[in-house]
Protein backbone atom coordinates (compact mmCIF):
# COMPACT_ATOMS: atom_id res chain seq x y z
CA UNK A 1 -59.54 3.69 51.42
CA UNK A 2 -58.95 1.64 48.32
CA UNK A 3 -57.01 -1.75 48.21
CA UNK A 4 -54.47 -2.36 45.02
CA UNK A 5 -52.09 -4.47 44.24
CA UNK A 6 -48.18 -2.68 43.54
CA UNK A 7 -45.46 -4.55 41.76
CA UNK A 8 -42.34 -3.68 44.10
CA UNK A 9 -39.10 -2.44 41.48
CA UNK A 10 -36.86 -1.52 44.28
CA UNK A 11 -36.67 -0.33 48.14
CA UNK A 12 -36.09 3.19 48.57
CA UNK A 13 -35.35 3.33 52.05
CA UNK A 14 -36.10 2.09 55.20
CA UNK A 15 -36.33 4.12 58.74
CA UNK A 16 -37.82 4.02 61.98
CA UNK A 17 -41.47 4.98 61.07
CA UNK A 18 -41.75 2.82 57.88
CA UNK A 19 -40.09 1.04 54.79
CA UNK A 20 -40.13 3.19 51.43
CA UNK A 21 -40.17 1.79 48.10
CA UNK A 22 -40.47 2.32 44.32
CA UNK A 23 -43.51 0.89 42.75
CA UNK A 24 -46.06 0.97 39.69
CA UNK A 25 -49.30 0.53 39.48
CA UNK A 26 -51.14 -1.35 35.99
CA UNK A 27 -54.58 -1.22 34.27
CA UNK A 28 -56.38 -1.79 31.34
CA UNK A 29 -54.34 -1.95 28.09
CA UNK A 30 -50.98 -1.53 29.59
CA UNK A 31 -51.73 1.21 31.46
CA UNK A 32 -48.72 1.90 34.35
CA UNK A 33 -47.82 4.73 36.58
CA UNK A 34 -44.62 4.94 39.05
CA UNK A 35 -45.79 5.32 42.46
CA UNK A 36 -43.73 5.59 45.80
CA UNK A 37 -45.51 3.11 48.39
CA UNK A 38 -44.68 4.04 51.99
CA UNK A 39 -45.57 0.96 54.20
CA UNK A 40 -45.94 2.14 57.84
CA UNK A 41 -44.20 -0.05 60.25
CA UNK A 42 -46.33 -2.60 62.38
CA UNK A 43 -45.20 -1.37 65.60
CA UNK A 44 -46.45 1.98 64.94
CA UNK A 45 -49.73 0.78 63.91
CA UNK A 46 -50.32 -0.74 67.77
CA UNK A 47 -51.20 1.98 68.65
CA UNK A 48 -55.04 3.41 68.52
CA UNK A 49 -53.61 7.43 69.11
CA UNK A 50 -51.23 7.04 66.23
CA UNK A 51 -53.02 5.38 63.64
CA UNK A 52 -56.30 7.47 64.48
CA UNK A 53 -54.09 11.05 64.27
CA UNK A 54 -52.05 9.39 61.13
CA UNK A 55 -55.22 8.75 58.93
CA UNK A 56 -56.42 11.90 59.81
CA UNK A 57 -53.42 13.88 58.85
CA UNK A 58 -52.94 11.63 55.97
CA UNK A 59 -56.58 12.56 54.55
CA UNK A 60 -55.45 16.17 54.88
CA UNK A 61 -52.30 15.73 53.56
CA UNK A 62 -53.69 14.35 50.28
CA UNK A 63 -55.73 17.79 49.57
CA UNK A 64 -52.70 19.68 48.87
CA UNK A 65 -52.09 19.70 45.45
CA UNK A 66 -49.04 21.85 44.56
CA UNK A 67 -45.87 21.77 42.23
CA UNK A 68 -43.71 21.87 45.43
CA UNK A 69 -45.55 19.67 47.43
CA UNK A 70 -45.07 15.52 46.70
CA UNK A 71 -49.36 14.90 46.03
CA UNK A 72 -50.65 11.86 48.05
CA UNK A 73 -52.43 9.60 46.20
CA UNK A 74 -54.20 6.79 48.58
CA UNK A 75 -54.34 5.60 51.72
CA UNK A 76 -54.67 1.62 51.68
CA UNK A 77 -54.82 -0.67 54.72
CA UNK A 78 -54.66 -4.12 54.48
CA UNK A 79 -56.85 -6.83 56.20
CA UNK A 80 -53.63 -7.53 58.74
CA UNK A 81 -53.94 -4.23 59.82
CA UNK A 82 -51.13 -2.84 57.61
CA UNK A 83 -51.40 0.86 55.96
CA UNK A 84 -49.46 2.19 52.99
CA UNK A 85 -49.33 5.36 51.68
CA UNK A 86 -49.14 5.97 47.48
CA UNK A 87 -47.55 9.11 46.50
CA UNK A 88 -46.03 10.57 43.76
CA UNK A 89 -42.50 9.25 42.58
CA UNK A 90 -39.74 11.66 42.08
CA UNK A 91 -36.98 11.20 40.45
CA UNK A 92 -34.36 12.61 42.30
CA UNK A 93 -32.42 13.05 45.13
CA UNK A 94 -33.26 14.64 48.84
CA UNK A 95 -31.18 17.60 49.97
CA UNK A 96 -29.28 15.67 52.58
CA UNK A 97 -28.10 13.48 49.14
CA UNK A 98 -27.21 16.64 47.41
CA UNK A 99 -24.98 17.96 50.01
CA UNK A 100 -23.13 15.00 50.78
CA UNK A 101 -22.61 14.23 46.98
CA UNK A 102 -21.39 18.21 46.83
CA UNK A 103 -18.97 17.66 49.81
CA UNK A 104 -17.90 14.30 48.44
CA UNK A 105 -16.84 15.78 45.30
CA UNK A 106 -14.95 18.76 46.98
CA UNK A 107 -17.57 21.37 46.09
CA UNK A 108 -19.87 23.50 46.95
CA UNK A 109 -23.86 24.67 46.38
CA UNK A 110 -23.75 27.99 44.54
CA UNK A 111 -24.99 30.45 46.23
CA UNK A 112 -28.29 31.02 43.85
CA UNK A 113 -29.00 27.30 43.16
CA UNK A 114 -29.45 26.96 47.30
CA UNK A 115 -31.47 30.31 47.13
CA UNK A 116 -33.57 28.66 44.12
CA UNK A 117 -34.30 25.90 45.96
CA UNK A 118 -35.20 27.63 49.21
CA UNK A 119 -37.43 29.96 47.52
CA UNK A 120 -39.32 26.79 45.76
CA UNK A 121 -39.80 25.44 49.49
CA UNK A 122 -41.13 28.54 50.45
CA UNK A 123 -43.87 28.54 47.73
CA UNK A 124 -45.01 25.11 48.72
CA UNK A 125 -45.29 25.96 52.57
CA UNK A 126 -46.95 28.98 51.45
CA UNK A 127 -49.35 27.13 49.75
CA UNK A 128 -50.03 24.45 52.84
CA UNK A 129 -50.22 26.95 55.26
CA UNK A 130 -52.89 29.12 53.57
CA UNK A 131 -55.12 25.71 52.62
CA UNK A 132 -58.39 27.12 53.72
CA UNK A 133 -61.48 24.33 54.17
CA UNK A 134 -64.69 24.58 51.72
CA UNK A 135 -65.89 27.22 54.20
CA UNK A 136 -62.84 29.78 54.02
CA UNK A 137 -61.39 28.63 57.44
CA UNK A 138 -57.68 28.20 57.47
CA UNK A 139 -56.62 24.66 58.20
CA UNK A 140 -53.39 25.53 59.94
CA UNK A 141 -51.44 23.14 58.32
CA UNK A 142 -47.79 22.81 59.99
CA UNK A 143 -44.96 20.50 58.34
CA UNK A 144 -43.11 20.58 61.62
CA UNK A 145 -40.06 18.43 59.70
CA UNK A 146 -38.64 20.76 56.88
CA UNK A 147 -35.30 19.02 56.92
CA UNK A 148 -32.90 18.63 53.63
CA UNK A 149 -34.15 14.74 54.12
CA UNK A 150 -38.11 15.92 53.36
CA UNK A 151 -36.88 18.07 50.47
CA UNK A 152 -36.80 16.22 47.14
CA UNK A 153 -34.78 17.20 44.00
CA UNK A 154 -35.71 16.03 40.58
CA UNK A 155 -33.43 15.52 37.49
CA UNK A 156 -35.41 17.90 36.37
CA UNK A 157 -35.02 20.57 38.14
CA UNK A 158 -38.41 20.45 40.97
CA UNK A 159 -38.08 21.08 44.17
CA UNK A 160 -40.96 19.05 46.18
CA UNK A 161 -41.40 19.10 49.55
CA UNK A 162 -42.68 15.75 51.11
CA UNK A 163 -44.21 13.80 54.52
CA UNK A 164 -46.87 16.65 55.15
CA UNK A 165 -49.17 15.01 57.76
CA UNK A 166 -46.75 12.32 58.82
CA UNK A 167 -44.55 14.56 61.23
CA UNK A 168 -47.44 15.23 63.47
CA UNK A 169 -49.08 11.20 63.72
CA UNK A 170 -45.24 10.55 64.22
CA UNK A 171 -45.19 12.78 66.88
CA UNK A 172 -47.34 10.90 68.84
CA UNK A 173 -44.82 7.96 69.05
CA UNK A 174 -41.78 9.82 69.88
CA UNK A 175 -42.11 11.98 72.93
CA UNK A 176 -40.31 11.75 75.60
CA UNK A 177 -41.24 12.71 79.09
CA UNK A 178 -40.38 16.46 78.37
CA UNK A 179 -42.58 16.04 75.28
CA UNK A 180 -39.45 16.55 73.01
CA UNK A 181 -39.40 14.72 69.66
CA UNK A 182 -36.87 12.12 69.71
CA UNK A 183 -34.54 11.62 66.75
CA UNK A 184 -35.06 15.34 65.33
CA UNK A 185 -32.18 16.65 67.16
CA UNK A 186 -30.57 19.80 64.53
CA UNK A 187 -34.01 20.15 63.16
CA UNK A 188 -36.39 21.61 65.34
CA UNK A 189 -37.27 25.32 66.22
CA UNK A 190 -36.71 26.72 69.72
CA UNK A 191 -40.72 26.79 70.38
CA UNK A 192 -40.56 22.82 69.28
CA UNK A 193 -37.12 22.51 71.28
CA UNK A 194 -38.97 23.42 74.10
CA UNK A 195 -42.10 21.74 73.78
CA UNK A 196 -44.34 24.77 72.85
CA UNK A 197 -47.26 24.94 70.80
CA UNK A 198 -46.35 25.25 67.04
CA UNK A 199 -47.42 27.59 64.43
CA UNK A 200 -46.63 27.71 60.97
CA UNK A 201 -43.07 30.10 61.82
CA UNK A 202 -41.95 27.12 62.85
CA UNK A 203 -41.76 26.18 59.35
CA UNK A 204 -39.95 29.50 58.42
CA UNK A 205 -37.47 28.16 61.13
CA UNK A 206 -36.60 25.24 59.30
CA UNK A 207 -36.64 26.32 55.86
CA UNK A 208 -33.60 28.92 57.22
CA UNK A 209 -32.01 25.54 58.78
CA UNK A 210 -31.88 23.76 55.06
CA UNK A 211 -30.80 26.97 53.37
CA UNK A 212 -28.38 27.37 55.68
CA UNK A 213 -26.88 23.50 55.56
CA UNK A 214 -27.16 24.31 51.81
CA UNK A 215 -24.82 27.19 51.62
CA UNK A 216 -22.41 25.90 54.66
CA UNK A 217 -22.47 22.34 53.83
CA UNK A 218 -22.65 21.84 57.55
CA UNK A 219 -24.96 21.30 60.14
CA UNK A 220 -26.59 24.28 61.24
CA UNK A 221 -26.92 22.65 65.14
CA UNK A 222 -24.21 20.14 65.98
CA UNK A 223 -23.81 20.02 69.65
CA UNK A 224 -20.91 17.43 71.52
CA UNK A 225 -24.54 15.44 72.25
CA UNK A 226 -27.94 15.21 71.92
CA UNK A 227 -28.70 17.33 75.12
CA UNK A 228 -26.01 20.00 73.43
CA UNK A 229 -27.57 20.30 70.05
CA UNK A 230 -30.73 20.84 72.07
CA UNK A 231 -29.99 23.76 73.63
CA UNK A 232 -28.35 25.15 70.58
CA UNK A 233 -32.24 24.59 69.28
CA UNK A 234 -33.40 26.29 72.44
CA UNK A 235 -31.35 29.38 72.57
CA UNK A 236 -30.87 29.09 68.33
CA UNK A 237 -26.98 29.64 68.56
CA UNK A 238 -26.15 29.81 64.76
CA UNK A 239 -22.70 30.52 64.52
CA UNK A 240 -22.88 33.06 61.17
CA UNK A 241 -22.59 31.25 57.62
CA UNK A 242 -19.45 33.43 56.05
CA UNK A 243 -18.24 31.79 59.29
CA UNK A 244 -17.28 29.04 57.76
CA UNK A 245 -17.86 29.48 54.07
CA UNK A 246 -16.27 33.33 53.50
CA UNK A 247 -18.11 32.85 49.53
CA UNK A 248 -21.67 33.31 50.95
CA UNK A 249 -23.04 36.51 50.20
CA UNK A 250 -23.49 38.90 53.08
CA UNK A 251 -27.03 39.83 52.28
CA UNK A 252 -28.18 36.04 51.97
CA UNK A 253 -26.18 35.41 55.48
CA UNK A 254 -28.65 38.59 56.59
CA UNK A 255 -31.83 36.84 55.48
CA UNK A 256 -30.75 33.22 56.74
CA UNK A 257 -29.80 34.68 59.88
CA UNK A 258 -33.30 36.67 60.01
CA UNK A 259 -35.15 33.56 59.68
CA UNK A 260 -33.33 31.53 62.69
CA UNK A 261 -34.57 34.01 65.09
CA UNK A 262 -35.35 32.98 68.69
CA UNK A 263 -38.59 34.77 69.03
CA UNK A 264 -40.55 34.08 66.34
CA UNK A 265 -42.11 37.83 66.07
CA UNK A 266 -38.56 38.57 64.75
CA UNK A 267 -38.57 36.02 61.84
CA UNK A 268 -40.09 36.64 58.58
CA UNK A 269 -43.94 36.13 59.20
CA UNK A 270 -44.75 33.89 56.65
CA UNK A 271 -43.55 31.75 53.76
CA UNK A 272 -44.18 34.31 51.39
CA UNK A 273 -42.10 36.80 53.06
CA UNK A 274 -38.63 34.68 52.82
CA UNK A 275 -39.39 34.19 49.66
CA UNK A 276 -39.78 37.78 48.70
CA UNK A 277 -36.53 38.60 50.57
CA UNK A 278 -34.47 35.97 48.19
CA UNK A 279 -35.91 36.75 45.41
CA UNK A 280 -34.93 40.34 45.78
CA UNK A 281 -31.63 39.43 46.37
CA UNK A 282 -31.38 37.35 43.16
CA UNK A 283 -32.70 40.00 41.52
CA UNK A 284 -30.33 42.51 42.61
CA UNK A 285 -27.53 40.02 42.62
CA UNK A 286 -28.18 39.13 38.72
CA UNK A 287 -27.97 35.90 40.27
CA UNK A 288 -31.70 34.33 39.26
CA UNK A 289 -31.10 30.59 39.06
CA UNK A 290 -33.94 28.68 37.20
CA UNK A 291 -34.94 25.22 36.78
CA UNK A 292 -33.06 24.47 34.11
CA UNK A 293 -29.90 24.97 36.23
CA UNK A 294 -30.67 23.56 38.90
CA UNK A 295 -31.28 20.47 36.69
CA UNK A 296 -28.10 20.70 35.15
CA UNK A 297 -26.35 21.09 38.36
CA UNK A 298 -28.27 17.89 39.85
CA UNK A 299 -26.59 15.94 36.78
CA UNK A 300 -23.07 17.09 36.88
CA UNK A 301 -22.94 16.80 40.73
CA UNK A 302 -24.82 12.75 40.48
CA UNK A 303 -22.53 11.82 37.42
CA UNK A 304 -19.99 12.75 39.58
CA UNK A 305 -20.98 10.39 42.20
CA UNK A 306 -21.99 7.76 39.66
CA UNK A 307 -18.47 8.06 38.55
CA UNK A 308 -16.35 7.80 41.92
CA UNK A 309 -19.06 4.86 43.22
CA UNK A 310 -17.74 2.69 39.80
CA UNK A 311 -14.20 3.04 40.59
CA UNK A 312 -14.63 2.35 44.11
CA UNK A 313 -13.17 5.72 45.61
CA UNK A 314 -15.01 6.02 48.39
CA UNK A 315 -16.24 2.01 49.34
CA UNK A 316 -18.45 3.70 51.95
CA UNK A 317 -20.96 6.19 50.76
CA UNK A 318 -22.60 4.92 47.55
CA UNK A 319 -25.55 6.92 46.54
CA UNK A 320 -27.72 4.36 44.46
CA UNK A 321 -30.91 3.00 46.18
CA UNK A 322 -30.94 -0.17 43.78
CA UNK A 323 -31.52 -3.00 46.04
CA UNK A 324 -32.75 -5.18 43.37
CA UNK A 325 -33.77 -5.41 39.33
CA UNK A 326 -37.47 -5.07 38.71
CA UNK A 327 -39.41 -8.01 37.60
CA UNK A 328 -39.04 -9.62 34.22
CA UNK A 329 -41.11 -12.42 33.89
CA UNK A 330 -44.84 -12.59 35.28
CA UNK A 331 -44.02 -15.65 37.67
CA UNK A 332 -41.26 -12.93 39.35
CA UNK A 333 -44.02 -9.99 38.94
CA UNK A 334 -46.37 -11.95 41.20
CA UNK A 335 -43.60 -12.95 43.87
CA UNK A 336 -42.90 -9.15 44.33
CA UNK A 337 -46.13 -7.85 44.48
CA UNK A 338 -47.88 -6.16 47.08
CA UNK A 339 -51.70 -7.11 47.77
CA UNK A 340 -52.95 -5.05 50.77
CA UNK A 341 -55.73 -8.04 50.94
CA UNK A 342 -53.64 -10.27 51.86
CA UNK A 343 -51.10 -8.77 54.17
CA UNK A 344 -47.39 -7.71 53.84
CA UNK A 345 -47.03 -10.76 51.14
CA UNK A 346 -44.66 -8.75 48.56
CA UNK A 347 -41.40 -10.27 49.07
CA UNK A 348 -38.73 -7.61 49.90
CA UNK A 349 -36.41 -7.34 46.90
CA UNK A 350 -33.15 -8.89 47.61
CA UNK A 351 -29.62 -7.02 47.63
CA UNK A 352 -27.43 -3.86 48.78
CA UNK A 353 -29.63 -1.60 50.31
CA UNK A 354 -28.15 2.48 50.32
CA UNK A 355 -25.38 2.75 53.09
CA UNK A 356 -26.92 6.22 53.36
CA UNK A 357 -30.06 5.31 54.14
CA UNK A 358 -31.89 5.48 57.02
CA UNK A 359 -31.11 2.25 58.11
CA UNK A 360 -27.64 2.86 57.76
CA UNK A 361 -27.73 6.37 59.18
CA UNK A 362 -25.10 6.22 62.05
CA UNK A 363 -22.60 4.28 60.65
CA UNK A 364 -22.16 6.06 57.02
CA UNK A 365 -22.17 9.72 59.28
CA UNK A 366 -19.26 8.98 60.55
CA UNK A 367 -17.59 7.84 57.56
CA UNK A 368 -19.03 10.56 55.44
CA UNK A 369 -17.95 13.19 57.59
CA UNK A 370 -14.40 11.47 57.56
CA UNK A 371 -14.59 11.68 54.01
CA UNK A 372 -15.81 14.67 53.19
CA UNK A 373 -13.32 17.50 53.73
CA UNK A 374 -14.23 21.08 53.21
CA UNK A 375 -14.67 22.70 50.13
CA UNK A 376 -12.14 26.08 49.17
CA UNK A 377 -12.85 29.18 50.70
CA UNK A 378 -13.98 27.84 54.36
CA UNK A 379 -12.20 29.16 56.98
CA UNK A 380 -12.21 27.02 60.51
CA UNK A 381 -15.48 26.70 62.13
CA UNK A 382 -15.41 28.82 65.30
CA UNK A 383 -16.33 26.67 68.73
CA UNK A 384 -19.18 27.55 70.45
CA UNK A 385 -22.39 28.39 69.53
CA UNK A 386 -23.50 26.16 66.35
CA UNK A 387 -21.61 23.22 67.56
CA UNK A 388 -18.70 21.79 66.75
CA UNK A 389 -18.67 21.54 62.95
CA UNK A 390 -20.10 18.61 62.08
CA UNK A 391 -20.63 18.09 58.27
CA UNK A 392 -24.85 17.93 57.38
CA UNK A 393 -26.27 14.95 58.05
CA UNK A 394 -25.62 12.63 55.55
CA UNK A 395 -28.27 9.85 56.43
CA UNK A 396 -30.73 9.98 53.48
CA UNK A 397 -33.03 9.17 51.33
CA UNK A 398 -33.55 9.59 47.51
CA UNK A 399 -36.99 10.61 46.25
CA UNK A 400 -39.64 10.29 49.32
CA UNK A 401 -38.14 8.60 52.33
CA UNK A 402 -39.68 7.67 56.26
């Protein structure tokens, strides 16, 4: 594990497991790189199980090497004890950002941008959960948190998934006595619901949970309560997507559907396999979204936001993470540094952090879902199973978050 020094530009986020921001690294001749630095939070490093299964997973986490998968780049710990993670920055927005921009501006995600994006998470699970070890043995790599919040969206148009190997360490830390993750509630898989082992179908779970949030604009499980959503996870009530959005096509509904199965022989068997199923559809749909729109839709739908944030439309939900300007002069490059050496000595940059954020997850819900609205051509959302019709979780982060 290598020790560097990061000049902090701005925090990203900040959750339960650790605080996120947006860095760069220097070297010879001017030489800079923008760099995400997770820091993992103190209380989580206490403990010998966690940081022992963390490093691990970390180590494995930074052999996957993918266009769809956020690369780790180092694993630092400091002499306090501290760790930080470097990744790859990405300029963009998570999924949970994208749908509560899209509901915030009284529209919806077309049909084949969600399927584009789905299909680009399948190729990167793919790709994790065939990682084989120098010998040829698979390494049975599970994300166990595809969620629109571990889904990044460039400017650009990439779709990258991040946290591989941190859902498991965190895992460790938030059991309860049932052995049910806390704080996942709407995002697990029946197995994981119930406390079962995991394989990687429980991936192919999830990825049908964000495609359907994507198409709905709604949470897929939304229970009256914690224990409710949980045995909407259990059983996998999904109340059908033309449900409550009558413009989603009936053969994407079909394949959604097909991967929220109960058992998980019924799903699609691998990531591959969803993947083949949209991009049939596209194909037969003429309906082939590419990079290059998805980009463009990313723009329109941000400028959007940028737009109603400066006139003040909404006071609650602005979607900038700027906490704070970058450094200017070198005496304010040294006070916002970083040194793993010496401890958590960067000084945190001062200023509004994100209401959505993380740390501002329960309060900006509410208001988000208050005002949000539904986009044309939803009918009501029936009671039952699939909950109650909350709007997807708008608690997020932009580009890699805790």
């Amino acid at each position: 594990m290598s020790l560097k020094k990061f000049e902090i530009l701005e925090m990203i986020a900040k959750g339960g497991m650790a605080e996120v921001y947006k860095a760069k690294t220097t070297g010879l001749q001017g030489f800079e790189k923008e760099v995400c630095v997770k820091k993992i939070l103190p209380h989580l490093t206490e403990d010998d199980s966690f940081v022992n299964m963390f490093v691990n997973e970390a180590k494995l986490a930074a052999t996957l090497n993918y266009a769809n998968v956020v690369q780790v780049h180092d694993l630092c710990v400091s002499a306090g004890g501290e760790y930080f993670i470097v990744m790859e920055y990405v300029n963009g927005k998570d999924l949970s950002d994208v749908i509560r921009a899209a509901q915030l501006a009284g529209r919806e995600v077309p049909a084949d941008i969600a399927v584009y994006i789905a299909r680009e998470v399948c190729k990167g699970l793919f790709y994790a959960h065939s990682k084989t070890d120098p010998s040829g043995a698979n390494l049975n790599i599970i994300h166990r948190d595809i969620s629109p919040h571990n889904v990044l969206v460039s400017f650009m148009g990439e779709v990258k998934i991040t946290d591989f190997g941190i859902a498991k360490a965190s895992s460790i830390m938030n059991k309860t006595a049932v052995g049910i993750l806390k704080g996942k509630y709407g995002y697990m898989s029946p197995e994981q619901a119930r406390g079962q082992p995991l394989d990687h179908r429980s991936d192919i779970f999830n990825t049908g949970i964000v495609l359907y949030e994507l198409l709905v604009g709604e949470r897929c499980f939304a229970g009256s309560s914690d224990f409710s959503t949980l045995n909407l996870m259990r059983n996998a009530e999904v109340t059908p997507p033309t449900k409550i959005n009558r413009s989603v096509p009936p053969e994407v509904e079909a394949i959604v559907l097909k991967a929220l199965s109960k058992e998980r022989g019924d799903r699609y068997q691998d990531a591959l396999a969803l993947e083949g199923a949209l991009a049939d559809w596209a194909k037969k749909a003429n309906s082939v979204a590419t990079a290059t729109e998805l980009a463009r839709f990313m723009r329109e739908l941000f400028a959007q936001a940028e737009e109603r944030e400066k006139a003040g439309s909404t006071g609650v939900l602005a979607l900038s993470s700027v906490v704070g300007p970058a450094p200017k002069s070198e005496a304010e490059v040294a006070r916002h540094q970083i040194n793993p050496l010496a401890g958590a000595e960067g000084r945190r940059p001062q200023g509004r952090g994100r209401p959505g954020g993380p740390g501002a997850r329960q309060a900006s819900r509410h208001q988000g879902r208050a005002l949000a609205g539904r986009s044309p051509g939803r009918g009501p959302r029936p009671r039952g199973a699939g909950g109650g019709g909350g709007a997807a979780d708008p608690g997020a982060r932009a580009r890699a978050g805790p």
